[in-house]
Protein backbone atom coordinates (compact mmCIF):
# COMPACT_ATOMS: atom_id res chain seq x y z
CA UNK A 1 13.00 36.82 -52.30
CA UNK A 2 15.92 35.69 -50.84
CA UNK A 3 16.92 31.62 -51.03
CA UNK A 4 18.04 29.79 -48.09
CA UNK A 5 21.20 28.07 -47.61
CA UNK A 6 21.92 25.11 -47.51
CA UNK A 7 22.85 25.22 -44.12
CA UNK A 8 19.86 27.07 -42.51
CA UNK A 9 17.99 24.54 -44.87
CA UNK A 10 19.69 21.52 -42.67
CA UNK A 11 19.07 22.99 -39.61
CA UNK A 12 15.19 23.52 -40.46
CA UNK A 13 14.76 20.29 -41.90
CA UNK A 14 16.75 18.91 -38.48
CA UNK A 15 14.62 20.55 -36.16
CA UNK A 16 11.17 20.00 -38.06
CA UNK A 17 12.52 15.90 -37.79
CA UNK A 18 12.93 16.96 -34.38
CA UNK A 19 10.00 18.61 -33.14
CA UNK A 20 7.76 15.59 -34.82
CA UNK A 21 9.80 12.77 -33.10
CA UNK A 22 9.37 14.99 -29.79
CA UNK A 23 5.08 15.28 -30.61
CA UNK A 24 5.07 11.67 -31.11
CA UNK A 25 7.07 10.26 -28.44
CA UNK A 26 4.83 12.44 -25.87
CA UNK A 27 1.52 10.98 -27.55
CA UNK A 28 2.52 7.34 -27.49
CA UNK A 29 3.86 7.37 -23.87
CA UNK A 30 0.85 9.29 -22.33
CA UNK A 31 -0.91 6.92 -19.96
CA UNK A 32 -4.26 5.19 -21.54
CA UNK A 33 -6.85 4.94 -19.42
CA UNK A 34 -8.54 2.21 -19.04
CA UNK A 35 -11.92 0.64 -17.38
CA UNK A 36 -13.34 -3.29 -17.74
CA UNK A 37 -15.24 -5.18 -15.78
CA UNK A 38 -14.92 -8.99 -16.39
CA UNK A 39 -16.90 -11.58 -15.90
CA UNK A 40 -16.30 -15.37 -15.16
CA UNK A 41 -12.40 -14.92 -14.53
CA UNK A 42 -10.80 -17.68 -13.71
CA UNK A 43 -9.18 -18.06 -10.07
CA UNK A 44 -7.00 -20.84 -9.52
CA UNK A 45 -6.03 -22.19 -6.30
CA UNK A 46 -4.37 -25.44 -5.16
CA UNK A 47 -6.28 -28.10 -6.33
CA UNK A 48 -9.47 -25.78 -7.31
CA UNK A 49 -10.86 -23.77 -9.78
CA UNK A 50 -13.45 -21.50 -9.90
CA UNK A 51 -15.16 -18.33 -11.51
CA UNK A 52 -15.38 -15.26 -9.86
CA UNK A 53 -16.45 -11.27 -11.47
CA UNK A 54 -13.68 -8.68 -11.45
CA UNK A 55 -13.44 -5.01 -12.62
CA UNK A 56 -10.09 -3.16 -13.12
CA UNK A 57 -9.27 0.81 -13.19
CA UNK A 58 -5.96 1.21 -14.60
CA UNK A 59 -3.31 3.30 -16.63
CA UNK A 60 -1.31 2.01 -18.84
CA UNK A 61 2.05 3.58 -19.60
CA UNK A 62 3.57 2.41 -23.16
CA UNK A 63 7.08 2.88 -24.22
CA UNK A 64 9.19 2.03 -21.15
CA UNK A 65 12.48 2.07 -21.84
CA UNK A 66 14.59 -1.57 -20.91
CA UNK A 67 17.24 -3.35 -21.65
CA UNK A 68 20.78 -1.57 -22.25
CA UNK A 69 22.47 -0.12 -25.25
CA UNK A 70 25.83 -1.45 -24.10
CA UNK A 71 24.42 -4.72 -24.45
CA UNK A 72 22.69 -3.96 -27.74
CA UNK A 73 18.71 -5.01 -26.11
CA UNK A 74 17.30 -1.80 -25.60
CA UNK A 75 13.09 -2.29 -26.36
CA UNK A 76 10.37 -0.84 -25.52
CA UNK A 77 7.79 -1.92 -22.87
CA UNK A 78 4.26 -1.55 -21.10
CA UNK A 79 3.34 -0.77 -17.61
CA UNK A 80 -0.30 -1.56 -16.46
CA UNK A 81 -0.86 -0.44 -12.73
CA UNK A 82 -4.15 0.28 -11.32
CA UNK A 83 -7.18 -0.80 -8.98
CA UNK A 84 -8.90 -4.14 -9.53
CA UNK A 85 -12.13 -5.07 -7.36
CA UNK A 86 -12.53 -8.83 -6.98
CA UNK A 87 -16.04 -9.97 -5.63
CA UNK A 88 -16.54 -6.82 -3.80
CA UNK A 89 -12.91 -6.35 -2.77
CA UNK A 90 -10.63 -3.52 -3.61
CA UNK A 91 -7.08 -4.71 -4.45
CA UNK A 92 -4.01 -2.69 -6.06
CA UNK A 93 -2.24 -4.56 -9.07
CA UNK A 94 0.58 -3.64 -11.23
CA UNK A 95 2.14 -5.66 -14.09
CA UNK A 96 4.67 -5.88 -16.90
CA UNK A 97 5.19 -7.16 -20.56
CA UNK A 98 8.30 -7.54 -22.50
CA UNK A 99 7.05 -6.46 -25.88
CA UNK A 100 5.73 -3.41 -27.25
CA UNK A 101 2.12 -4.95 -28.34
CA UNK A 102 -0.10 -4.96 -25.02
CA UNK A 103 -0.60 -8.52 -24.67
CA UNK A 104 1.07 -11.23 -22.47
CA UNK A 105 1.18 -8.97 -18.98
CA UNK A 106 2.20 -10.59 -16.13
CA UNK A 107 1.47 -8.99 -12.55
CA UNK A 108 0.74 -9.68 -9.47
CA UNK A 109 -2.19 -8.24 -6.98
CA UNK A 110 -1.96 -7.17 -3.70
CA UNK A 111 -3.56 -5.03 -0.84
CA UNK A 112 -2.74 -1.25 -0.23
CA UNK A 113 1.35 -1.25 -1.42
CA UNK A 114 3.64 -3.08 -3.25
CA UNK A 115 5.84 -3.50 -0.37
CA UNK A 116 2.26 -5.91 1.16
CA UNK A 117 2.48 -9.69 0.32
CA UNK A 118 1.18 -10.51 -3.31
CA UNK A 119 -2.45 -12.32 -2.86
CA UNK A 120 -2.66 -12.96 -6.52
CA UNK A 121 -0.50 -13.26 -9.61
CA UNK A 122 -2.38 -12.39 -12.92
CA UNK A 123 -2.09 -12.55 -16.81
CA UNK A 124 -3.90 -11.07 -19.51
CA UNK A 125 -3.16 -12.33 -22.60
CA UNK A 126 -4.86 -8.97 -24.16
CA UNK A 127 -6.84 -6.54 -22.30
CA UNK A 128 -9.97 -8.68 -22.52
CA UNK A 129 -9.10 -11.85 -20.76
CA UNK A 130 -7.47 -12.10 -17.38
CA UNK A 131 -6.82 -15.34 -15.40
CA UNK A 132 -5.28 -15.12 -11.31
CA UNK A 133 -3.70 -17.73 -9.40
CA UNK A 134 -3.97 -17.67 -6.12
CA UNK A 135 -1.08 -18.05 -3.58
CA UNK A 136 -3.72 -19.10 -1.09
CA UNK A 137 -5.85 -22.04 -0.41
CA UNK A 138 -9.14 -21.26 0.75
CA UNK A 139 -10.97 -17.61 -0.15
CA UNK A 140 -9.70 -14.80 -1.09
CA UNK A 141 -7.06 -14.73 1.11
């Protein structure tokens, strides 16, 4: 049997590095679904506070490139975009992080598009609490 050289060895050992980096990046950055319902979430408005039942359908898409290499502060980061119902009421939400754990994501809520005025702000410290603030004063809306 014949031995391989050293420099078909490199090149197998190269693209088996390769080829595992390649499997892993796909499998970490393939959205997670997810689906909670929540109860007693805290709504704050000015000068109230109350309690109110919410559900979310989301994805969440991990390793989000940001930052810049010029600078030196590339990291990674999570998306969470989805569909949150609110007493009844359907609502589109997307929000951000700036680490690569999923906690600490900051969002905002809104009806149909982004491009719509935000009717909430939220942030979920993990994926099992979530608090909104409310840009309005009475209801909902």
């Amino acid at each position: 049997m014949k031995r391989l050289s050293k420099k078909n060895y490199i090149i197998i050992v190269i693209s088996i590095i390769t080829l595992i980096y390649i499997i892993g990046m796909y499998k970490y950055r393939k959205p997670i679904i997810i689906h909670k319902t929540f109860s007693n979430v805290i709504v704050i408005k000015p000068g109230i506070q109350n309690t109110v039942n919410a559900e979310i359908n989301a994805k969440i898409y991990r390793g989000i490139y940001s930052g810049s290499i010029i600078n030196l502060n590339l990291h990674f980061t999570n998306r969470i975009e989805g569909k949150i119902t609110i007493d009844g009421k359907e609502y589109n939400f997307e929000g951000f992080n700036g680490e690569a754990k999923l906690i600490n994501i900051l969002g905002s809520v809104y009806e149909n598009n982004p491009n719509n005025s935000v009717i909430f702000w939220f942030k979920m410290n993990d994926l099992d609490s979530i608090e909104l603030l409310s840009k309005y004063s009475s209801g909902l809306k």
